[in-house]
Protein backbone atom coordinates (compact mmCIF):
# COMPACT_ATOMS: atom_id res chain seq x y z
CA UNK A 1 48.21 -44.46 120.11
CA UNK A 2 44.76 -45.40 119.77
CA UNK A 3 43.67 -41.57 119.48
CA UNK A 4 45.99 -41.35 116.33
CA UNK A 5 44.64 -43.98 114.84
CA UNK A 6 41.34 -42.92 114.85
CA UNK A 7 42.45 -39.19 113.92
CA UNK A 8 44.45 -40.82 110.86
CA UNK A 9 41.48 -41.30 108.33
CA UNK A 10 39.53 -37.99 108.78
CA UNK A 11 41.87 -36.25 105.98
CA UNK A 12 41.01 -37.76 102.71
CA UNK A 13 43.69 -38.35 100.59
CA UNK A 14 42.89 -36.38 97.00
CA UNK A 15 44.93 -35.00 94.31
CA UNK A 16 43.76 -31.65 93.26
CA UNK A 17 44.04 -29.47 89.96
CA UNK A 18 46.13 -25.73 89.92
CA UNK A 19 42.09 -24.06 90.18
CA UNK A 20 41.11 -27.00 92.59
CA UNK A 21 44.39 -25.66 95.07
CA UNK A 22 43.38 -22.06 95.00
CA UNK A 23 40.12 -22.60 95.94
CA UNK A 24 41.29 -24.39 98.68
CA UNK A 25 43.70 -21.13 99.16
CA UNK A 26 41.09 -18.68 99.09
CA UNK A 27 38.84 -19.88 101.38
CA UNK A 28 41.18 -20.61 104.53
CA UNK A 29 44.18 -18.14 103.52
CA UNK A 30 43.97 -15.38 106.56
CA UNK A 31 46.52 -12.94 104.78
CA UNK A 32 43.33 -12.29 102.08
CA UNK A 33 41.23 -11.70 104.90
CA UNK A 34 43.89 -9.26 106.35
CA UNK A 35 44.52 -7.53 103.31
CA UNK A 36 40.55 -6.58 102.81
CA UNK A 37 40.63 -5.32 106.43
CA UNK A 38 43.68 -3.06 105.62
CA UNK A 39 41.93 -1.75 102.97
CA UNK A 40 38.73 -1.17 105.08
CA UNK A 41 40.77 1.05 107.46
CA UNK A 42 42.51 3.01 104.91
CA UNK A 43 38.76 4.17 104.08
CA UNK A 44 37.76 4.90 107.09
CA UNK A 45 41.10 7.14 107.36
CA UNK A 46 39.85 8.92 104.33
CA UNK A 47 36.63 9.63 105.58
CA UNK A 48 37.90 11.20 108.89
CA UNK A 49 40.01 12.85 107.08
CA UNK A 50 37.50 14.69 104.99
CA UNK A 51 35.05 15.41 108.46
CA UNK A 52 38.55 18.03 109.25
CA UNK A 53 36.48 20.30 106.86
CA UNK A 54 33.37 20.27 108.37
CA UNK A 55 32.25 22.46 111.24
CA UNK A 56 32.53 21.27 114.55
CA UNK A 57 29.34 21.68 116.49
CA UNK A 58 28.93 21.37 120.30
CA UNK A 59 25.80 21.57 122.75
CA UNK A 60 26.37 21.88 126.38
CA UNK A 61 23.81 21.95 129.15
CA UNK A 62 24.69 23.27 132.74
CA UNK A 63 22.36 23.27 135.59
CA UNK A 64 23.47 25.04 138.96
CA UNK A 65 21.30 25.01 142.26
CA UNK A 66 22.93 27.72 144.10
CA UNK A 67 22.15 28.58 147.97
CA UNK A 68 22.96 32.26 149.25
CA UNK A 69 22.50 33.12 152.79
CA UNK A 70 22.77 36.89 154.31
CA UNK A 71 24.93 36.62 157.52
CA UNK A 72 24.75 40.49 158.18
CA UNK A 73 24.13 43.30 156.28
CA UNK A 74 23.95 47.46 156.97
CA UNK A 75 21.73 47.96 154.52
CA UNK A 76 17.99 48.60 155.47
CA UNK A 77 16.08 47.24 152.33
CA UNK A 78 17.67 43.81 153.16
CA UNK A 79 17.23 41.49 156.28
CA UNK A 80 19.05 38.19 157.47
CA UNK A 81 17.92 35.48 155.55
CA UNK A 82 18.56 32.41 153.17
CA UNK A 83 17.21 31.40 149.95
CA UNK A 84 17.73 28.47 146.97
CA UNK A 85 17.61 28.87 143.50
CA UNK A 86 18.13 27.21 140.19
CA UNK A 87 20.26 28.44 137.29
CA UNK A 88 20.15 26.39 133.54
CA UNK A 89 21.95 27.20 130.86
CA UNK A 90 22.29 26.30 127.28
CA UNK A 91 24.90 27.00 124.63
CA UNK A 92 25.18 25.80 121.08
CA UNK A 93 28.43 26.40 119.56
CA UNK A 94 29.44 25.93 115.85
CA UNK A 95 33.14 26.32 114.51
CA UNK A 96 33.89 26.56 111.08
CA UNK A 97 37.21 26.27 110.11
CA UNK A 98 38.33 28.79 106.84
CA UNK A 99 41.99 28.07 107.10
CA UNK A 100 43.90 25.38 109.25
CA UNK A 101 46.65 24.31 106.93
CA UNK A 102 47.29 21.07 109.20
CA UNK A 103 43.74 19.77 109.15
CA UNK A 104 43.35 20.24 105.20
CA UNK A 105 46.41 18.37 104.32
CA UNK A 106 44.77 15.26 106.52
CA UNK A 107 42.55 14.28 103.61
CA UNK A 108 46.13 14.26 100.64
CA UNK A 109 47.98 12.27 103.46
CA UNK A 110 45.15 10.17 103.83
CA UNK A 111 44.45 9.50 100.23
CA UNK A 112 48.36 8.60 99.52
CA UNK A 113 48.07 6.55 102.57
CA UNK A 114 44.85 4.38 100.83
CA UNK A 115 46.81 3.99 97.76
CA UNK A 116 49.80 2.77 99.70
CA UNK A 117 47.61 0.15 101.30
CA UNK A 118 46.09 -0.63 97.59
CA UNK A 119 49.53 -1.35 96.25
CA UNK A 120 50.45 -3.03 99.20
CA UNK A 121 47.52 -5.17 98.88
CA UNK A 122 48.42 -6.03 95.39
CA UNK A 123 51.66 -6.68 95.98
CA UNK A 124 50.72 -9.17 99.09
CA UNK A 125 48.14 -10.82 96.47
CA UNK A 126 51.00 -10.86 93.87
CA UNK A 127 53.46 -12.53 96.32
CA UNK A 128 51.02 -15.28 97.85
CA UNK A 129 50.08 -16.46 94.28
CA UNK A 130 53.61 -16.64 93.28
CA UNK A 131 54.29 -18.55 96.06
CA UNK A 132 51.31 -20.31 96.09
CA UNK A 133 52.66 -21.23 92.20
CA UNK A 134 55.62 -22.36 92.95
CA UNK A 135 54.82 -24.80 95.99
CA UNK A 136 52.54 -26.40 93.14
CA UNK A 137 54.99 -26.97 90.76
CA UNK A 138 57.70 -27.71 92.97
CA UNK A 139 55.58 -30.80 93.94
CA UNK A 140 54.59 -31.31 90.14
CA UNK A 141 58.27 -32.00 90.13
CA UNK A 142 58.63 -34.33 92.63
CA UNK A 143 55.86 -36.28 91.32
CA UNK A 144 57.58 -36.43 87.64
CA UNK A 145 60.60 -37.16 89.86
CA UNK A 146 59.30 -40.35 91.96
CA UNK A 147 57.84 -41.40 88.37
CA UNK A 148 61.47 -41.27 87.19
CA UNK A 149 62.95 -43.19 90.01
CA UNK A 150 60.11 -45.95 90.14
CA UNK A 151 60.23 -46.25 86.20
CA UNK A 152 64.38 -46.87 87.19
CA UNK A 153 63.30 -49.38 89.74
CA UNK A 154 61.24 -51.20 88.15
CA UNK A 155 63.92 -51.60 84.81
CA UNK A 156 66.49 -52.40 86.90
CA UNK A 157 64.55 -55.04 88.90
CA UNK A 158 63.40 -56.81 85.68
CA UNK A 159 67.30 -56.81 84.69
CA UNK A 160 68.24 -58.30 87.64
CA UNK A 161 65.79 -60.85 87.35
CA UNK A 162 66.21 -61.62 83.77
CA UNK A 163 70.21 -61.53 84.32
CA UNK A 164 69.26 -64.32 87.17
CA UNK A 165 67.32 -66.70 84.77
CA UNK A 166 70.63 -66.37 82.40
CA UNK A 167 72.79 -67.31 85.38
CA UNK A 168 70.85 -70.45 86.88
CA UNK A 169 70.97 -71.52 82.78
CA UNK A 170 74.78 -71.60 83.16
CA UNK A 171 74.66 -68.63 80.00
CA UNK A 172 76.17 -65.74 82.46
CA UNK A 173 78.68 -65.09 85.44
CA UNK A 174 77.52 -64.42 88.49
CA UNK A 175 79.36 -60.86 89.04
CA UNK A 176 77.13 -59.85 86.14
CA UNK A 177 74.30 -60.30 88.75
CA UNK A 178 75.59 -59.11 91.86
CA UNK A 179 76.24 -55.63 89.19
CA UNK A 180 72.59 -55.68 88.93
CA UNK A 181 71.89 -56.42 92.13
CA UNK A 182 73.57 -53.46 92.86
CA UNK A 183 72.02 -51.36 90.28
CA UNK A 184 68.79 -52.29 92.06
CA UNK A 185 69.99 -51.43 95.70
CA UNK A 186 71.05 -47.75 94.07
CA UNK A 187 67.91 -47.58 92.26
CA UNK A 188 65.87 -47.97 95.92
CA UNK A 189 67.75 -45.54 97.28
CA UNK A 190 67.08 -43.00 94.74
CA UNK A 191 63.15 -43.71 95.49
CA UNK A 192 63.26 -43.37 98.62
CA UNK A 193 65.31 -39.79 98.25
CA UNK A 194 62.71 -39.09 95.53
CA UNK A 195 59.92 -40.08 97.96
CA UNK A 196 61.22 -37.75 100.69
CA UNK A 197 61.58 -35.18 97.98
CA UNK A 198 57.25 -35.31 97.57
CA UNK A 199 57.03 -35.39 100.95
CA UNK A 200 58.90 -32.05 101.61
CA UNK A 201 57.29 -30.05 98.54
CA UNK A 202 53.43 -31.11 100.22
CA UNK A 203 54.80 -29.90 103.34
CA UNK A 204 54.76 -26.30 101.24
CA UNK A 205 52.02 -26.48 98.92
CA UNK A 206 49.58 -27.59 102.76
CA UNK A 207 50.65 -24.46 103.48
CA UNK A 208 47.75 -23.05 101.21
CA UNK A 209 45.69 -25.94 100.52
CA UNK A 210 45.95 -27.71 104.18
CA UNK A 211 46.93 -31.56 104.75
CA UNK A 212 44.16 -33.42 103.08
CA UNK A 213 45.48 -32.82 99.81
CA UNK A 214 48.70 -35.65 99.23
CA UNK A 215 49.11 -34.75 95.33
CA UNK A 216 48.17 -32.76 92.16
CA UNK A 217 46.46 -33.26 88.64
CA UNK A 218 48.50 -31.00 85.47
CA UNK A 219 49.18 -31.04 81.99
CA UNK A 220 52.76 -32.55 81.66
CA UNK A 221 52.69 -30.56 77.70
CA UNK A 222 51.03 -27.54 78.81
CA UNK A 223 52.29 -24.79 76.47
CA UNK A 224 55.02 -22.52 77.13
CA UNK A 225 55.79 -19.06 75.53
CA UNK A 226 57.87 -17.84 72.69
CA UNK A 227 60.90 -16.24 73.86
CA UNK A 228 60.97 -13.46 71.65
CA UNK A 229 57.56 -12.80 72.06
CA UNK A 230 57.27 -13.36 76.13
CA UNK A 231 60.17 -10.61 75.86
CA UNK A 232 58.53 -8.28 74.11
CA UNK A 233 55.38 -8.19 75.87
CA UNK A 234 57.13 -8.14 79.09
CA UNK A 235 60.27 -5.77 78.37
CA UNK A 236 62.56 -3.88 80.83
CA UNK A 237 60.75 -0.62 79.72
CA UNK A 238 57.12 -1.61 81.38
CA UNK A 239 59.19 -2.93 84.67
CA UNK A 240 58.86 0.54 86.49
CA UNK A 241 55.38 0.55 85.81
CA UNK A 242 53.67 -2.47 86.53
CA UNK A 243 56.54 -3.86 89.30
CA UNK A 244 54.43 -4.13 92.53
CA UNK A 245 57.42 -3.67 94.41
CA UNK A 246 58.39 -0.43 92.38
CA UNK A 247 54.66 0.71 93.01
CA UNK A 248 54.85 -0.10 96.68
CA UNK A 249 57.57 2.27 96.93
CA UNK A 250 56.25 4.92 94.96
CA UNK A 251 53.17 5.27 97.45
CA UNK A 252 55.30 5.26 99.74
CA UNK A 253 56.81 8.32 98.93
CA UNK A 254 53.72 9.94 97.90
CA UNK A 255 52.90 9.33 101.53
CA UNK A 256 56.09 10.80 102.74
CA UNK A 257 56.04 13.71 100.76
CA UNK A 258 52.35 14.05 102.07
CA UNK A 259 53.61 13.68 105.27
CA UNK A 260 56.27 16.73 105.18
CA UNK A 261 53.39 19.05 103.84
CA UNK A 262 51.51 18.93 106.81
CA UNK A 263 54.61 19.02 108.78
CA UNK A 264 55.15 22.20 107.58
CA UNK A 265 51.47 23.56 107.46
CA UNK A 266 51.89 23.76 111.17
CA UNK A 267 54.25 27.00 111.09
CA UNK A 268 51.20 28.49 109.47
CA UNK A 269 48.17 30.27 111.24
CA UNK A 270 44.95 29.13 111.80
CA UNK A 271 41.15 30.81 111.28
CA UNK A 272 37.78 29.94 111.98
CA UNK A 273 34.55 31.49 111.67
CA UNK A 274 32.45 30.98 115.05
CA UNK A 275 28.83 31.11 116.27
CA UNK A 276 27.75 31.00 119.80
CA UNK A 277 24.29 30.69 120.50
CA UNK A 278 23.51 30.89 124.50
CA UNK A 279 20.10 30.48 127.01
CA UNK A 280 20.22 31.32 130.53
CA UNK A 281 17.01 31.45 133.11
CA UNK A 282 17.21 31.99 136.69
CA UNK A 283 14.57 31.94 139.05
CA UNK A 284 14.58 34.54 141.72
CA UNK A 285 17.26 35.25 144.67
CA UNK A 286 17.52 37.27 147.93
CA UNK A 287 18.49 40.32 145.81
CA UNK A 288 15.74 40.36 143.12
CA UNK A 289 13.50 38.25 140.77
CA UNK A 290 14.23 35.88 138.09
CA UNK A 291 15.42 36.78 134.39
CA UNK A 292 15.74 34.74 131.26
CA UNK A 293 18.59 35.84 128.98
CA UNK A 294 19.35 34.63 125.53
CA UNK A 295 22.77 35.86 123.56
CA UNK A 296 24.10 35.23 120.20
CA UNK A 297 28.20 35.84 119.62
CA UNK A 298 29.52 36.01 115.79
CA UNK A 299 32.93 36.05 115.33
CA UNK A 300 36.26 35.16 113.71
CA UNK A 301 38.75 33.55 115.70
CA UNK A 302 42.84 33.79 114.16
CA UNK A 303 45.83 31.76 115.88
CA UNK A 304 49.11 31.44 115.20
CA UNK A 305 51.68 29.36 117.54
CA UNK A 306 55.01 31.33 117.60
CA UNK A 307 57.17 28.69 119.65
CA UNK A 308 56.64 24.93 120.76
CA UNK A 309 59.70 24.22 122.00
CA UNK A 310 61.24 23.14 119.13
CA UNK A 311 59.33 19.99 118.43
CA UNK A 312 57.73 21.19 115.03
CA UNK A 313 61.23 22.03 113.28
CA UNK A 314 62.22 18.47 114.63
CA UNK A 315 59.35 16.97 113.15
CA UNK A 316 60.38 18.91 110.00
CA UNK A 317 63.41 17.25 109.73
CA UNK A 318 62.20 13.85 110.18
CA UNK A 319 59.59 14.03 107.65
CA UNK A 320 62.39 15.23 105.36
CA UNK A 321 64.54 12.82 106.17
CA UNK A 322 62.15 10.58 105.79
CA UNK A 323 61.37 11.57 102.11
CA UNK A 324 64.81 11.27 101.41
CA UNK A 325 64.80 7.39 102.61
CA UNK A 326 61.89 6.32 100.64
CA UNK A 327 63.07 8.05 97.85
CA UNK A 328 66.21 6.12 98.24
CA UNK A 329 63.80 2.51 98.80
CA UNK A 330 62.12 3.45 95.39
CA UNK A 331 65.90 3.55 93.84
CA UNK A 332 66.25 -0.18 95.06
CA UNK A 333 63.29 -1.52 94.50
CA UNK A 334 64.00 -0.38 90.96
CA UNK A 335 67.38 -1.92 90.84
CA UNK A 336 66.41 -5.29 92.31
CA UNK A 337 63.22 -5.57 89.42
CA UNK A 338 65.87 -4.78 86.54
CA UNK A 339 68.22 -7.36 88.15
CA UNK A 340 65.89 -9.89 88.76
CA UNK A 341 64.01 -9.67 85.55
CA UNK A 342 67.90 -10.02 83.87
CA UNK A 343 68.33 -12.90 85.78
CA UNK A 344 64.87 -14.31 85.29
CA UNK A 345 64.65 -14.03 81.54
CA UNK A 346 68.33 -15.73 80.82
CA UNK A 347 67.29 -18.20 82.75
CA UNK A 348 63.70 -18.54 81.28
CA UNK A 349 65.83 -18.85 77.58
CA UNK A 350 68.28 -21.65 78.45
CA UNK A 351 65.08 -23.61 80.30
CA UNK A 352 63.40 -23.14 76.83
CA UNK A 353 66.70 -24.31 74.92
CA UNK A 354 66.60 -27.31 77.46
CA UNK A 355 62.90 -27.95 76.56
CA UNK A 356 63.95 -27.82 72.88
CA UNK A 357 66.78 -30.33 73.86
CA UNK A 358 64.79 -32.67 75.66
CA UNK A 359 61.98 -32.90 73.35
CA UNK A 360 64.51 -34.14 70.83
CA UNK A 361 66.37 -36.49 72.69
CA UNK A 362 62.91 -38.09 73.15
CA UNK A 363 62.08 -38.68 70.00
CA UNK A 364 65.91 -40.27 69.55
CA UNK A 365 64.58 -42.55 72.62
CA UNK A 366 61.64 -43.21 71.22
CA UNK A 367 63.13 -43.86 66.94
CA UNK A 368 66.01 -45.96 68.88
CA UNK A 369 63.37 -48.09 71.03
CA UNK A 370 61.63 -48.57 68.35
CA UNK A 371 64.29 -49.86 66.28
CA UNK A 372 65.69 -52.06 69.35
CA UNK A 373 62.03 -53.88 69.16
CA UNK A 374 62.89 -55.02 65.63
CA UNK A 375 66.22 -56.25 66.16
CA UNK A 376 65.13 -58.33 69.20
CA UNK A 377 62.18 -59.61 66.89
CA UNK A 378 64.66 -60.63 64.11
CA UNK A 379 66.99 -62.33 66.93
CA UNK A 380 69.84 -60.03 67.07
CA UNK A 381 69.75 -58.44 70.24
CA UNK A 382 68.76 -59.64 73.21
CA UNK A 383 65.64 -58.28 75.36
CA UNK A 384 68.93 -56.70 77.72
CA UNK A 385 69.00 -53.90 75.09
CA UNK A 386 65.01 -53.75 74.86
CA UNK A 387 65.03 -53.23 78.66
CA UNK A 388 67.69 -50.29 78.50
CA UNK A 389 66.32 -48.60 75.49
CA UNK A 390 62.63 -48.30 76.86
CA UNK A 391 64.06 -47.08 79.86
CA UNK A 392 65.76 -44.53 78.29
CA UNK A 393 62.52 -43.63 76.36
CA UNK A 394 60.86 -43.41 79.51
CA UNK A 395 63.22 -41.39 81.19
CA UNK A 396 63.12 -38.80 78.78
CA UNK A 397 59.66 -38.70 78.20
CA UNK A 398 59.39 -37.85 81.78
CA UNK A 399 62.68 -35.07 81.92
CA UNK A 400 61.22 -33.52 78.72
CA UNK A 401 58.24 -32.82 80.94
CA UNK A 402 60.44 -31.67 84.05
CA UNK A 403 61.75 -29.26 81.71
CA UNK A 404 58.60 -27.96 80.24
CA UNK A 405 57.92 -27.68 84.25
CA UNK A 406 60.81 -25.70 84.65
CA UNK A 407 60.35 -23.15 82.10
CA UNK A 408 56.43 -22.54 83.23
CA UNK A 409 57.97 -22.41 86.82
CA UNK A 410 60.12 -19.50 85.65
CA UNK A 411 57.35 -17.77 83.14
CA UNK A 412 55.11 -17.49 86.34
CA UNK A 413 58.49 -15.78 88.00
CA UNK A 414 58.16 -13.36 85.28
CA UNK A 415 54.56 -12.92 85.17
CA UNK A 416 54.70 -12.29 89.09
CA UNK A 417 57.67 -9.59 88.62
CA UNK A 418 54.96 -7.70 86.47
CA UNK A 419 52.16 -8.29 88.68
CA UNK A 420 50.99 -10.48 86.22
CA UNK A 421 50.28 -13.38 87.50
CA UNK A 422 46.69 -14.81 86.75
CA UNK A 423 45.65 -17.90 88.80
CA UNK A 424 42.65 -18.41 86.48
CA UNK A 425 44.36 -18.05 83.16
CA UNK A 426 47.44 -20.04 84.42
CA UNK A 427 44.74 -22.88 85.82
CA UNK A 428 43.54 -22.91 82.29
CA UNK A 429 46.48 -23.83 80.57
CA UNK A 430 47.88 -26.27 83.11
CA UNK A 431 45.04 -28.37 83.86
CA UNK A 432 44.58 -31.68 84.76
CA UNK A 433 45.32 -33.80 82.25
């Protein structure tokens, strides 16, 4: 126990701004640093594949000591004997390929395969910052929402305590306090669900920023679009093309397509130019002196594999089958955009009808508060209706911003379904107020 006390103040307790959290993001997130490492071995695919044009060049060096001994022999010019000599020789070989269908579609496959990590990449990015987003905003929410339930408390409490005074004066009943009494048990309970409610939404958001941070900074009125104008910058037409999901699947059938091509470049033949250079020196033997030899070999080398057991015409059919199943992905992804972005922007124009709502009913709050203020100053209504009608003011005030909180939430949807979704430019308009 005492080890957890002392571990308890090391995080410091701070409330941070949208930019403030994705700093915090970007320097601990490891998916970032995976992403630039994917992207780092795409490149290096790309530049092995281009080296499958290049000659292939190959030095060897072979040094032999060789011992000959003559056991018995019928010819006169020789006698019994032994001798040891060396032998070295060097070769230098060059290949140059002129036509190997399978190593020149490497470098296609390998640049489809780059842009499939690129819009991969993008689409990871895209998907951490709307998440990142919406953990912010969800606990946004909660905050407005403990605001809401403490405002609640804290009306109710000076009810029940006002309602008390009336009661030990003998001018009320006492059910009229045990109501409020009640009112005030209810209105604890709702903090403390609104309490857990924060609790639960920082459990995300640490998630990208880490513990220390226990709440955020915003604008409660930052702006939100025009419908009709959101709409027509972002219409159904532009989905297919700027849909990171969409383009994710369209590399990906670039690379299966690239894939099937040099499938089937391996029914065709093969040809390469070659140059052997070669230097041999022996000393001398038994049967005669030394020599040193040198050769040179030009020629062109052609190969064709007739049979392989079957294996490349299976490998054709996977690769073709495999077209046919990202072709088939790309179909889906494009049906899930279109349904989401339906779904997204009727609910993005009710939230901004709801906005519209709740920014009137606040000003009716407000106009009726005020108004309650006089009547209670000219003695005829008691500060009971004061009480209710600032609450109500307050209440509103505070679900006109949930609303306005809503309706970003689901413009950043939008924004993310495009591949839209600017951290810097959204920090910009939501900042802490």
């Amino acid at each position: 126990m005492a080890g957890l006390a002392l571990a308890a103040p090391v995080a410091a307790q701070q409330q941070v701004t949208l930019s403030e959290a994705a700093r915090l993001m970007q320097s601990g997130e490891l998916d970032l640093q995976l992403i630039e490492l994917e992207q780092q071995v795409a490149q290096e695919v790309v530049t092995q594949a281009k080296g499958e044009r290049r000659p292939r060049v190959r030095l060897s060096l072979n040094y032999i000591q060789t011992q000959q001994e003559i056991i018995n022999q019928d010819n006169t010019t020789f006698q019994e004997g032994s001798s040891t000599y060396p032998t070295m020789n060097v070769t230098l070989a060059i290949t140059q390929p002129i036509y190997d269908a399978v190593r020149f579609k490497a470098l296609p496959l390998a640049r489809a395969e780059e842009e499939l990590v690129k819009a991969q990449a993008v689409a990871a990015q895209n998907e951490l910052s709307r998440n990142f987003v919406a953990s912010f905003l969800r606990v946004a929410s909660a905050q407005l929402q403990l605001d809401e339930a403490e405002a609640i408390l804290r009306a109710r409490t000076q009810l029940e305590r006002d309602i008390g005074l009336l009661v030990d004066g003998g001018r009320a009943d006492a059910d009229r306090q045990y109501r409020a009494q009640g009112d005030v048990f209810a209105a604890r309970a709702d903090r403390a669900e609104a309490e857990m409610g924060i609790s639960e939404a920082l459990f995300g958001l640490h998630r990208f920023t880490g513990p220390e941070v226990e709440g955020v900074r915003f604008n409660a009125n930052a702006s939100v679009a025009q419908f009709r104008s959101f709409q027509d910058t972002f219409s159904p037409e532009r989905l297919a093309e700027l849909n990171p999901d969409v383009q994710v699947a369209k590399a990906s059938l670039v690379v299966a397509q690239r894939q099937l091509e040099r499938v089937r470049a391996a029914f065709r033949p093969t040809a390469n130019l070659t140059l052997e250079s070669e230097y041999e020196q022996t000393e001398g033997s038994l049967f005669g002196g030394g020599s040193t030899v040198t050769s040179t070999e030009l020629g062109l080398e052609l190969g064709w594999s007739v049979y392989e057991g079957g294996v490349r015409r299976s490998q054709k059919r996977e690769s073709e089958t495999r077209v046919k199943m990202a072709e088939l992905r790309l179909e889906q992804a494009q049906q899930l955009a279109e349904r989401r972005y339906q779904s997204l922007v009727a609910a993005l124009q009710r939230s901004l009808e709801a906005v519209q709502a709740t920014a009137s009913d606040r000003r009716v709050a407000s106009e009726r508060y005020n108004a309650a203020l006089e009547q209670v100053e000219a003695g005829r209504q008691t500060s009971e209706v004061v009480l209710e009608s600032r609450l109500r003011r307050d209440t509103m005030n505070l679900r006109s911003q949930l609303a306005r909180l809503r309706a970003i939430q689901l413009q950043a949807e939008l924004y993310a379904l495009f591949g839209a979704l600017d951290l810097e430019t959204l920090s910009q308009d939501f900042a802490g107020a």
